[in-house]
PDB file of N, CA and C in Angstrom:
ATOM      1  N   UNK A   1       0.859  -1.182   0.000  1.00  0.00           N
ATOM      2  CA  UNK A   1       0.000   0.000   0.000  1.00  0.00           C
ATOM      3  C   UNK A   1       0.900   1.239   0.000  1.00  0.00           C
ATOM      4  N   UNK A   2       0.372   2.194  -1.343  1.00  0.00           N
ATOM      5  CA  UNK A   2       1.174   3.342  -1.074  1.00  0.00           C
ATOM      6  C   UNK A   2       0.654   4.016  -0.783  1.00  0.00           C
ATOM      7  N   UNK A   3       1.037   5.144   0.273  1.00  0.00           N
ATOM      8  CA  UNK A   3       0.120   6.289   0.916  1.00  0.00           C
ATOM      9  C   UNK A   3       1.484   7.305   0.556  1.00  0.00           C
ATOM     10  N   UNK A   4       0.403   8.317  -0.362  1.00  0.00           N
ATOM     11  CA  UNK A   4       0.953   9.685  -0.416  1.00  0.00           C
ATOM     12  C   UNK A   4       0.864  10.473   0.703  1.00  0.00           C
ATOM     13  N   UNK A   5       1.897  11.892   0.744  1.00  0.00           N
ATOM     14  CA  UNK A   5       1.530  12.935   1.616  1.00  0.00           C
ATOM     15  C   UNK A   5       0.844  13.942   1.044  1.00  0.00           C
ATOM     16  N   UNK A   6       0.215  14.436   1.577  1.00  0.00           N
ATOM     17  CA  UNK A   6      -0.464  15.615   0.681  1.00  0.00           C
ATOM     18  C   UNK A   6       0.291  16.783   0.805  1.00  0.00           C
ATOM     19  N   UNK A   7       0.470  17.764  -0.412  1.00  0.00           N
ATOM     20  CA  UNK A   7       1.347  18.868  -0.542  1.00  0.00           C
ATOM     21  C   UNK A   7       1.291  19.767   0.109  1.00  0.00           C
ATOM     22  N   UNK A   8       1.822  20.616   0.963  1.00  0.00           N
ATOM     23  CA  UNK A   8       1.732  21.724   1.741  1.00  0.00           C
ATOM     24  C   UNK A   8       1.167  22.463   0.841  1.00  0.00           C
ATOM     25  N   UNK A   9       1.266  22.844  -0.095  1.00  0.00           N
ATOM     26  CA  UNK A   9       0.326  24.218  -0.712  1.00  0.00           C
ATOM     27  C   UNK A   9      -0.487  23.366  -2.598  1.00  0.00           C
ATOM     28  N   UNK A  10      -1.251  23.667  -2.672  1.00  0.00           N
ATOM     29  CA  UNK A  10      -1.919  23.449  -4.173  1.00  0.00           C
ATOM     30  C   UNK A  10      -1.277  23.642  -5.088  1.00  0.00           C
ATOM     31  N   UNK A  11      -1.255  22.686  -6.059  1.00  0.00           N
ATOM     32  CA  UNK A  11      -0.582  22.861  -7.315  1.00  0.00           C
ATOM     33  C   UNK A  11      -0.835  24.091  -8.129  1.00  0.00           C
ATOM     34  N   UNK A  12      -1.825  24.497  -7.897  1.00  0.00           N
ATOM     35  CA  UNK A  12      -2.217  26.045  -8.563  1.00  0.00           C
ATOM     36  C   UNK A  12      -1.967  27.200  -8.405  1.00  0.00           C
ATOM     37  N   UNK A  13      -1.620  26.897  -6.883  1.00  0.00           N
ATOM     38  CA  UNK A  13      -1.026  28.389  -6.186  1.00  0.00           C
ATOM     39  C   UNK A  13       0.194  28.331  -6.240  1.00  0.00           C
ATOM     40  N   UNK A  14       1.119  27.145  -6.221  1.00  0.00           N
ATOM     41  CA  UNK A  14       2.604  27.288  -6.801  1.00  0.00           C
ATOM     42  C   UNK A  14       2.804  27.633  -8.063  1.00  0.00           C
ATOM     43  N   UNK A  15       2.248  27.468  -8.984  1.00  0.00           N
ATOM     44  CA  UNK A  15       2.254  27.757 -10.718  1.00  0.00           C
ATOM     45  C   UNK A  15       1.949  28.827 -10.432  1.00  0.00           C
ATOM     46  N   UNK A  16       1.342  29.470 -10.032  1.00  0.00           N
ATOM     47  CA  UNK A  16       0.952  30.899  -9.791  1.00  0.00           C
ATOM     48  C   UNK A  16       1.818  31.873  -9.231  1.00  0.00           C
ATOM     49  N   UNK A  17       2.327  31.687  -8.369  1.00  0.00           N
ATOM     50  CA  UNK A  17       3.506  32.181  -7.317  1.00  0.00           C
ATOM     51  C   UNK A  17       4.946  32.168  -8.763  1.00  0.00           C
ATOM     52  N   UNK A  18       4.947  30.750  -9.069  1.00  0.00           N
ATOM     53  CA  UNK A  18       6.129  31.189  -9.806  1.00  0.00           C
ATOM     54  C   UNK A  18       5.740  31.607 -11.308  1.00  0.00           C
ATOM     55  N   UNK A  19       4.421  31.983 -11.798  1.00  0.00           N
ATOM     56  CA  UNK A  19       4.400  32.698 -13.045  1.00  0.00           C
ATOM     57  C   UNK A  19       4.543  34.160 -12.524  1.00  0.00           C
ATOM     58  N   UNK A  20       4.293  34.339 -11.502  1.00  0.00           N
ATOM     59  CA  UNK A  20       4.495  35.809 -10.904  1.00  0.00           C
ATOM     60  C   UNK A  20       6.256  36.160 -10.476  1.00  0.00           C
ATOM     61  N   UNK A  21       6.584  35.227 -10.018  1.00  0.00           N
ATOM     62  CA  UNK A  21       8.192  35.616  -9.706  1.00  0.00           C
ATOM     63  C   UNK A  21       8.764  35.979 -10.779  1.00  0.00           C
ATOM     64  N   UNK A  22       8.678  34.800 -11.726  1.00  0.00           N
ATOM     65  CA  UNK A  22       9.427  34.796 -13.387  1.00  0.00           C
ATOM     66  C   UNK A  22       9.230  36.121 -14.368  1.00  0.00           C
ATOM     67  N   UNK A  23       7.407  36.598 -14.072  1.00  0.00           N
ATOM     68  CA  UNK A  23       7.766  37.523 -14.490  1.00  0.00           C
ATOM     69  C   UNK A  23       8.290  39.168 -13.828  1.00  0.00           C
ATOM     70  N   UNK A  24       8.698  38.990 -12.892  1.00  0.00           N
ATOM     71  CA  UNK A  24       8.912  40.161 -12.087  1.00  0.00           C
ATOM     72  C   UNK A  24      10.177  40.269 -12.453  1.00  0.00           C
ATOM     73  N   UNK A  25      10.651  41.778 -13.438  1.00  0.00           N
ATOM     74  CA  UNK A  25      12.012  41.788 -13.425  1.00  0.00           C
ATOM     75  C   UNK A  25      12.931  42.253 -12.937  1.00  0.00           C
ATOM     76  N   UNK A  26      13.118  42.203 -11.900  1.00  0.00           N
ATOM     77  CA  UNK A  26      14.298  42.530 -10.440  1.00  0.00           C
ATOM     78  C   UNK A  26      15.220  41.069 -10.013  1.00  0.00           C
ATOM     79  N   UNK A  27      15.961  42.222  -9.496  1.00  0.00           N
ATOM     80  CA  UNK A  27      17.057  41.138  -8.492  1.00  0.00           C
ATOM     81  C   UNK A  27      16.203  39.951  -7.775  1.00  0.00           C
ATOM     82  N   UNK A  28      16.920  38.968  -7.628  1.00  0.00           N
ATOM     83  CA  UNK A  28      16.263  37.955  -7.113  1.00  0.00           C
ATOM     84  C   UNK A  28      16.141  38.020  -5.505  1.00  0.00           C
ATOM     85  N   UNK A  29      17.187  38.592  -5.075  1.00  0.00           N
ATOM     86  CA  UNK A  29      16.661  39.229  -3.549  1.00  0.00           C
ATOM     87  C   UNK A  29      15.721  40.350  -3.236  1.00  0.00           C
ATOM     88  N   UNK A  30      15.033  40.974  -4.648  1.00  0.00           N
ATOM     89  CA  UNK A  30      13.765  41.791  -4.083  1.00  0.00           C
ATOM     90  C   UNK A  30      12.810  41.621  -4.750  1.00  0.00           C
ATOM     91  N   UNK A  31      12.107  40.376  -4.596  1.00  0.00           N
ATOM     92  CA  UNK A  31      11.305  39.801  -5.644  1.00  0.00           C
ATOM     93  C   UNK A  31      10.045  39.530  -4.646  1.00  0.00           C
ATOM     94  N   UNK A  32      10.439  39.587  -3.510  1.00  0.00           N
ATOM     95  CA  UNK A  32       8.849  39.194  -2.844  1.00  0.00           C
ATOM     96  C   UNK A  32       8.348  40.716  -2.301  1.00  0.00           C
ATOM     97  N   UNK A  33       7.396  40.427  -1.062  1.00  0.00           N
ATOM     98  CA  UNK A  33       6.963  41.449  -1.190  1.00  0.00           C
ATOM     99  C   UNK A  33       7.599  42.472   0.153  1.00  0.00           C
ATOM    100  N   UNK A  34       7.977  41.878   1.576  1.00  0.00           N
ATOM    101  CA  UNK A  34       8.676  41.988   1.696  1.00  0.00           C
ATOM    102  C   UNK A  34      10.006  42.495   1.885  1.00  0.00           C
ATOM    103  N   UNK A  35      10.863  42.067   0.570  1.00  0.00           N
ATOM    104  CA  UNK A  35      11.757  41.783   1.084  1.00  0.00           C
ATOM    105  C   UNK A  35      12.825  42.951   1.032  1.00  0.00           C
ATOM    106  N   UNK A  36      12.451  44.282   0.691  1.00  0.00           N
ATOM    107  CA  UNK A  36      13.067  45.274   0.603  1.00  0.00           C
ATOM    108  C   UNK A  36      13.140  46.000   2.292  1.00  0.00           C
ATOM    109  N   UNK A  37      12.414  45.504   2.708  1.00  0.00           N
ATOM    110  CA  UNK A  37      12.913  45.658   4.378  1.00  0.00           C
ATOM    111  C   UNK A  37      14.154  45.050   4.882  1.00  0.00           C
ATOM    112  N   UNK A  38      14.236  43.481   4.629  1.00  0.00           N
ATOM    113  CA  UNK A  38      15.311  42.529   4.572  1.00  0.00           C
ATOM    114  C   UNK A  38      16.478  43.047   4.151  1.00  0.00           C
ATOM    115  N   UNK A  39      16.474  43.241   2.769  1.00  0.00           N
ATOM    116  CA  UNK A  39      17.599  43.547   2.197  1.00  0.00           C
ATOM    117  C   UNK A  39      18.269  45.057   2.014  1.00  0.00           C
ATOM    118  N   UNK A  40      17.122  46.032   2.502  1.00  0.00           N
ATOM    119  CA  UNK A  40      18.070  47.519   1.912  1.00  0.00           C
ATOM    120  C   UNK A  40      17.579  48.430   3.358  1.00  0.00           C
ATOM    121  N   UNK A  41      16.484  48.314   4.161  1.00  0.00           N
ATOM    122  CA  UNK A  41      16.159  48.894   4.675  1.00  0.00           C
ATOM    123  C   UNK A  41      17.040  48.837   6.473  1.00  0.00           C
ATOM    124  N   UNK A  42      16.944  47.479   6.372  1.00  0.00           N
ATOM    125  CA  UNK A  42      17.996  46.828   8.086  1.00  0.00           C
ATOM    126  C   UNK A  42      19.259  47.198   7.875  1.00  0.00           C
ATOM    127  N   UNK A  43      19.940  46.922   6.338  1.00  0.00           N
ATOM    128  CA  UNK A  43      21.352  47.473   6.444  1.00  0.00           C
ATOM    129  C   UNK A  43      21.810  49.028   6.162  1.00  0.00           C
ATOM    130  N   UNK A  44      20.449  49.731   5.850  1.00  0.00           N
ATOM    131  CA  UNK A  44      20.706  51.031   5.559  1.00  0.00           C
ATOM    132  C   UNK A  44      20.498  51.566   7.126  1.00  0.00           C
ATOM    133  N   UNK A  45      19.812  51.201   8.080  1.00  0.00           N
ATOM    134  CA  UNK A  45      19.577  51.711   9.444  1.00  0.00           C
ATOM    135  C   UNK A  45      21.073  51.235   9.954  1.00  0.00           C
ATOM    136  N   UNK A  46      21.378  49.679  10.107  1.00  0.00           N
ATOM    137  CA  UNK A  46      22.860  49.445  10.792  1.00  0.00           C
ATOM    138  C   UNK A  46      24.066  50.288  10.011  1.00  0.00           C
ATOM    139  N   UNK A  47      23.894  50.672   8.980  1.00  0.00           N
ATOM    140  CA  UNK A  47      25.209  51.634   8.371  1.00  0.00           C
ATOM    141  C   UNK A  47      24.768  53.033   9.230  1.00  0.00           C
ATOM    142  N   UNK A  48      24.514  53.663   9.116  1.00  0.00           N
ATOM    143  CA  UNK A  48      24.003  54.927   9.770  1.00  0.00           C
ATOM    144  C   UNK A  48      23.566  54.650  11.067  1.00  0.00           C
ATOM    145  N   UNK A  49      23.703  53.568  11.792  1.00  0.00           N
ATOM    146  CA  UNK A  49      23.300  53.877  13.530  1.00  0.00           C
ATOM    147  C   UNK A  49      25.515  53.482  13.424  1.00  0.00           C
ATOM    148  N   UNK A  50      26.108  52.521  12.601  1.00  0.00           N
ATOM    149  CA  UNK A  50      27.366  52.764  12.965  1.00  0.00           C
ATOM    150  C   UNK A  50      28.345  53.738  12.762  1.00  0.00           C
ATOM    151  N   UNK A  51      28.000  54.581  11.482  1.00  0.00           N
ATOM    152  CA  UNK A  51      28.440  55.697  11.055  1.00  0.00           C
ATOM    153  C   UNK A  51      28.343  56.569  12.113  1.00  0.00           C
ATOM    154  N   UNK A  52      27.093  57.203  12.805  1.00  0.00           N
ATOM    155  CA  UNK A  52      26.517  57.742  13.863  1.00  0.00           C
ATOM    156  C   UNK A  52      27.345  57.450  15.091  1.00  0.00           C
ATOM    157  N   UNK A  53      27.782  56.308  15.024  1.00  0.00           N
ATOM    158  CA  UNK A  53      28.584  55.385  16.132  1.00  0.00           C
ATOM    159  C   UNK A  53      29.963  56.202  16.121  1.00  0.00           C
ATOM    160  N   UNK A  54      30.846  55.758  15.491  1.00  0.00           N
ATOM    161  CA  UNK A  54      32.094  56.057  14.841  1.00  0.00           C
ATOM    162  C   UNK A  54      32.147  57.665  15.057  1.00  0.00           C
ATOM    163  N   UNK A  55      31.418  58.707  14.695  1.00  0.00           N
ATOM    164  CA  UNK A  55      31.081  60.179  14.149  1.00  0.00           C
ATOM    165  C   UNK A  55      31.347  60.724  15.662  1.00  0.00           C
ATOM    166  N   UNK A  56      30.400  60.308  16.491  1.00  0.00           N
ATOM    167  CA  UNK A  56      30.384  60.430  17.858  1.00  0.00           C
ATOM    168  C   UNK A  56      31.950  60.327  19.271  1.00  0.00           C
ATOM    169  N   UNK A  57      32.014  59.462  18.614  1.00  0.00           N
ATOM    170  CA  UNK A  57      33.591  58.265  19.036  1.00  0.00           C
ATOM    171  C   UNK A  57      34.872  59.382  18.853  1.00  0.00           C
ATOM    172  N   UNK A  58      34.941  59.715  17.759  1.00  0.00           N
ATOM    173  CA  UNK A  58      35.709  60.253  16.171  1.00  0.00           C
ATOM    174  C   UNK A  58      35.425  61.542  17.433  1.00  0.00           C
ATOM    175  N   UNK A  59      34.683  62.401  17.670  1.00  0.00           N
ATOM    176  CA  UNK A  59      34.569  63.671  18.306  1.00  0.00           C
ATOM    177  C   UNK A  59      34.899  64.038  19.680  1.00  0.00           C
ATOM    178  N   UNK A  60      34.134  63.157  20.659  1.00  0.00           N
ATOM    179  CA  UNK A  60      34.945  62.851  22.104  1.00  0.00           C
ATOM    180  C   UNK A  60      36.393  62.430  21.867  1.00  0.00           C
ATOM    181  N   UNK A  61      36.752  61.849  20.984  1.00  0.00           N
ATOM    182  CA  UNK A  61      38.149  61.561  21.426  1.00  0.00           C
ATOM    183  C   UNK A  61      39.164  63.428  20.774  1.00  0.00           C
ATOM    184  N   UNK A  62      38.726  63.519  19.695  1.00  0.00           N
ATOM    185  CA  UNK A  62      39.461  64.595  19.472  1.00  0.00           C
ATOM    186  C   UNK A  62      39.274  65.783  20.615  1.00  0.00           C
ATOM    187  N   UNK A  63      37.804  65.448  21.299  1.00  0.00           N
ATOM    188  CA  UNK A  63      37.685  66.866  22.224  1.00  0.00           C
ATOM    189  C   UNK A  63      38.395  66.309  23.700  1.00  0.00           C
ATOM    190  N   UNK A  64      37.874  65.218  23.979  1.00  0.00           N
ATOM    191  CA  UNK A  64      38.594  65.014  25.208  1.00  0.00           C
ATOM    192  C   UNK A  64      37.693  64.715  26.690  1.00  0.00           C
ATOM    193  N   UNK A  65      36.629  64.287  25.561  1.00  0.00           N
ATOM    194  CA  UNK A  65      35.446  64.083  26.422  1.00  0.00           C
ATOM    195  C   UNK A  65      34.993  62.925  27.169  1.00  0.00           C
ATOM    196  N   UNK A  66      34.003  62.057  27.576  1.00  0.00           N
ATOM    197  CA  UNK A  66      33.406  61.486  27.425  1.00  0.00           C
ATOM    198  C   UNK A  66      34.320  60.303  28.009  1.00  0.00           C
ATOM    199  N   UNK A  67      35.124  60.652  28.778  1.00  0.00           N
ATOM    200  CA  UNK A  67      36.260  59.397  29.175  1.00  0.00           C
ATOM    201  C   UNK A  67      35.883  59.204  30.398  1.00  0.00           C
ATOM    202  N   UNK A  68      36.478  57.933  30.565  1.00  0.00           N
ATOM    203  CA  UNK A  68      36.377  57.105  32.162  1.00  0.00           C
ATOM    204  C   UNK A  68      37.350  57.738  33.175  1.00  0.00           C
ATOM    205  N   UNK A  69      37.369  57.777  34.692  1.00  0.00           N
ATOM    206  CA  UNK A  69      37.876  58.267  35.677  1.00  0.00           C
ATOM    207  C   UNK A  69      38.796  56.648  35.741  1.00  0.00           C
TER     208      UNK A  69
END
């Protein structure tokens, strides 16, 4: 006896999903919907909270500030 599993999602909604990817013409990392948070938005905040970082750092030390006893 063979017992199938049944597919996590419908054969229709995968054909669907990927007639929609295929035709979307972008990078393959900003193809969902998504994923422009993922990819441009988290590393554009961590560049500029470290820049911000550094900028700060970069100023106490030239002034002479901000140091430990």
């Amino acid at each position: 006896i063979m017992l199938t599993e049944t597919p996590f999602r419908p054969r229709e909604k995968l054909l669907e999903k990927q007639r929609l990817f295929q035709s979307i013409h972008r990078h393959t990392y900003l193809k969902g919907p998504m994923d422009k948070i993922t990819s441009v938005a988290i590393p554009l905040a961590l560049a500029a909270s470290s820049l911000y970082m550094i900028g700060t750092g970069i100023y106490n030390m030239s002034n002479g500030i901000g140091k430990k006893e």
